[in-house]
Protein backbone atom coordinates (compact mmCIF):
# COMPACT_ATOMS: atom_id res chain seq x y z
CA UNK A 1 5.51 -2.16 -33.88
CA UNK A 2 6.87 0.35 -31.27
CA UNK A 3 6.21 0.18 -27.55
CA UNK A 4 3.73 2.35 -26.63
CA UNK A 5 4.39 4.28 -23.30
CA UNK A 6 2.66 4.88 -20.33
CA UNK A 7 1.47 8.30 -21.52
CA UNK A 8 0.15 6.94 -24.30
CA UNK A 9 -1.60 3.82 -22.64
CA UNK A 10 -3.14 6.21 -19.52
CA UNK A 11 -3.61 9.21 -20.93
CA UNK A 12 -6.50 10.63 -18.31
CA UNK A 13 -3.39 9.30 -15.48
CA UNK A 14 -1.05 11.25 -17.47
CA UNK A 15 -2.36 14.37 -17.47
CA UNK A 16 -3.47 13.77 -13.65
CA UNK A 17 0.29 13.54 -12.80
CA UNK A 18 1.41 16.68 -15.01
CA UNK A 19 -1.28 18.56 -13.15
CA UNK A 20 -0.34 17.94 -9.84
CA UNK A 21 3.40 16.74 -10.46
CA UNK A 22 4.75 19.12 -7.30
CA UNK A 23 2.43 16.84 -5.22
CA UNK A 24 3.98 13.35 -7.10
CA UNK A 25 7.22 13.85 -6.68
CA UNK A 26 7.95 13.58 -3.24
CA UNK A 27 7.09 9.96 -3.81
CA UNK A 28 9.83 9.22 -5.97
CA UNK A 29 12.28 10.18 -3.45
CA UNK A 30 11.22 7.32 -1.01
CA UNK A 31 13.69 4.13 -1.29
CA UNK A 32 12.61 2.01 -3.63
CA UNK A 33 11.04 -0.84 -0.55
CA UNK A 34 9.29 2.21 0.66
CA UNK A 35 7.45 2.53 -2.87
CA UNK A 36 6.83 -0.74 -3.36
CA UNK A 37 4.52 -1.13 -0.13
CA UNK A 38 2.62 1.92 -1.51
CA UNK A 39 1.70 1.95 -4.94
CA UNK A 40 0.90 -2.01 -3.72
CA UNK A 41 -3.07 -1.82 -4.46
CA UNK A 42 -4.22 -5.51 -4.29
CA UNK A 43 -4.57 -5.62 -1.07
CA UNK A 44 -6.92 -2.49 -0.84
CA UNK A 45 -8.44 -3.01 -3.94
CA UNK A 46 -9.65 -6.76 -2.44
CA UNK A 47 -11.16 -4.98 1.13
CA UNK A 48 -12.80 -2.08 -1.56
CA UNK A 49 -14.60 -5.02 -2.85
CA UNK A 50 -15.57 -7.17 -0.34
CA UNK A 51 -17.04 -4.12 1.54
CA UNK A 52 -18.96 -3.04 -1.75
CA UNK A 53 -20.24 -6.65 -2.12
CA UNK A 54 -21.88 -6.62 1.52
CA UNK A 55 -22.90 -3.12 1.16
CA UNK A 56 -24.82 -4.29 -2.15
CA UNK A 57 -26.17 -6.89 -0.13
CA UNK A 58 -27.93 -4.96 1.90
CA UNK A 59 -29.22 -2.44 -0.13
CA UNK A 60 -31.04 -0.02 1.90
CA UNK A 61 -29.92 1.64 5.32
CA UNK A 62 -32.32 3.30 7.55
CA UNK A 63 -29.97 5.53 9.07
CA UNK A 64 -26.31 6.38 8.42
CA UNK A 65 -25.52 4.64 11.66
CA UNK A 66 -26.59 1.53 10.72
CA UNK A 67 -24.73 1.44 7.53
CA UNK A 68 -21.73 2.51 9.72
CA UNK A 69 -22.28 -0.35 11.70
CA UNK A 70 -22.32 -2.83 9.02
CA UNK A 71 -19.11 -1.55 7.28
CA UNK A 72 -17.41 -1.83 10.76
CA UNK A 73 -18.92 -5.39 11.06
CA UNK A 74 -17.45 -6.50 7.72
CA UNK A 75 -14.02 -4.90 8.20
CA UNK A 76 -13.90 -6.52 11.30
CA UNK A 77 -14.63 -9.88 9.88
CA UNK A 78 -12.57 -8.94 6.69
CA UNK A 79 -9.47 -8.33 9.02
CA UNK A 80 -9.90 -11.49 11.48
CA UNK A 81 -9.07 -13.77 8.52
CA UNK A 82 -5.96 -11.61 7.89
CA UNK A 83 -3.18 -14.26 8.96
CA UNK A 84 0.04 -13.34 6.45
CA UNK A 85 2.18 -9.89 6.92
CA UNK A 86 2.13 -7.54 3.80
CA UNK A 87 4.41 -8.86 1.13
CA UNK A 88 7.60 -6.29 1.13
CA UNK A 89 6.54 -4.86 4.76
CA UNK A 90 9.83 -5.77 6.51
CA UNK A 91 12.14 -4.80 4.14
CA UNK A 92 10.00 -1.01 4.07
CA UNK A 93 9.75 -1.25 7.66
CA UNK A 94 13.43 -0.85 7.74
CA UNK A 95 13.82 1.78 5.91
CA UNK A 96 11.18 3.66 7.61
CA UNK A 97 13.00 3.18 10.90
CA UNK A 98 16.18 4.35 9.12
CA UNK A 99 14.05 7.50 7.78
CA UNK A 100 11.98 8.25 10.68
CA UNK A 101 14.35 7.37 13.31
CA UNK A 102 12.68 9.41 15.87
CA UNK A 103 9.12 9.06 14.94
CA UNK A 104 9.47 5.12 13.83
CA UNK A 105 8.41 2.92 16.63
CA UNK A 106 8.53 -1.24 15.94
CA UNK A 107 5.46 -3.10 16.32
CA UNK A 108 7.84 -5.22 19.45
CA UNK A 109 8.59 -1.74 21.17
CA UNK A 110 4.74 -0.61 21.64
């Protein structure tokens, strides 16, 4: 049985990238530690969720302000428990400083 590709599997992603493949690109010319910490969704796709989940919770908002202030809330919450770097951040970190050498500023310099 042959492999299917990509193309074949994501075909709706496919054609995304063909449409706007000026815009992709640029992203394949980033080292490969700098792509790596990108594409990375897990991480966003986990705070996506957990801010759905208490927004489902609640159902109903009065105002736009106090949904606001319940999406702060739970990303403030969400981001207190955060206690381990990003996986893959130092090596990209590096190459961003080698990159961006004049706009790159370490976290120890600030």
């Amino acid at each position: 049985m042959p492999k299917e590709n990509g193309a074949q599997r994501f075909p709706t992603v496919a054609a995304a990238w063909r449409r706007a493949w000026e815009l992709v690109i640029p992203f394949f010319a980033f080292p490969p530690e700098v792509r790596r910490v990108i594409y990375t969704t897990n991480a966003i796709e986990s705070l996506n969720a957990r801010v759905r989940k208490i927004i489902k919770t609640r159902g109903h908002f009065p105002t736009d302000e106090a949904a606001t202030k319940l999406i702060w809330l739970a990303l403030r919450n969400i981001t207190a428990e955060w206690k381990k770097p990003m996986l893959h951040w130092k090596p990209a970190m590096n190459q961003f400083a080698i990159l961006y050498t004049d706009r790159f500023i370490p976290a120890m310099a600030r």
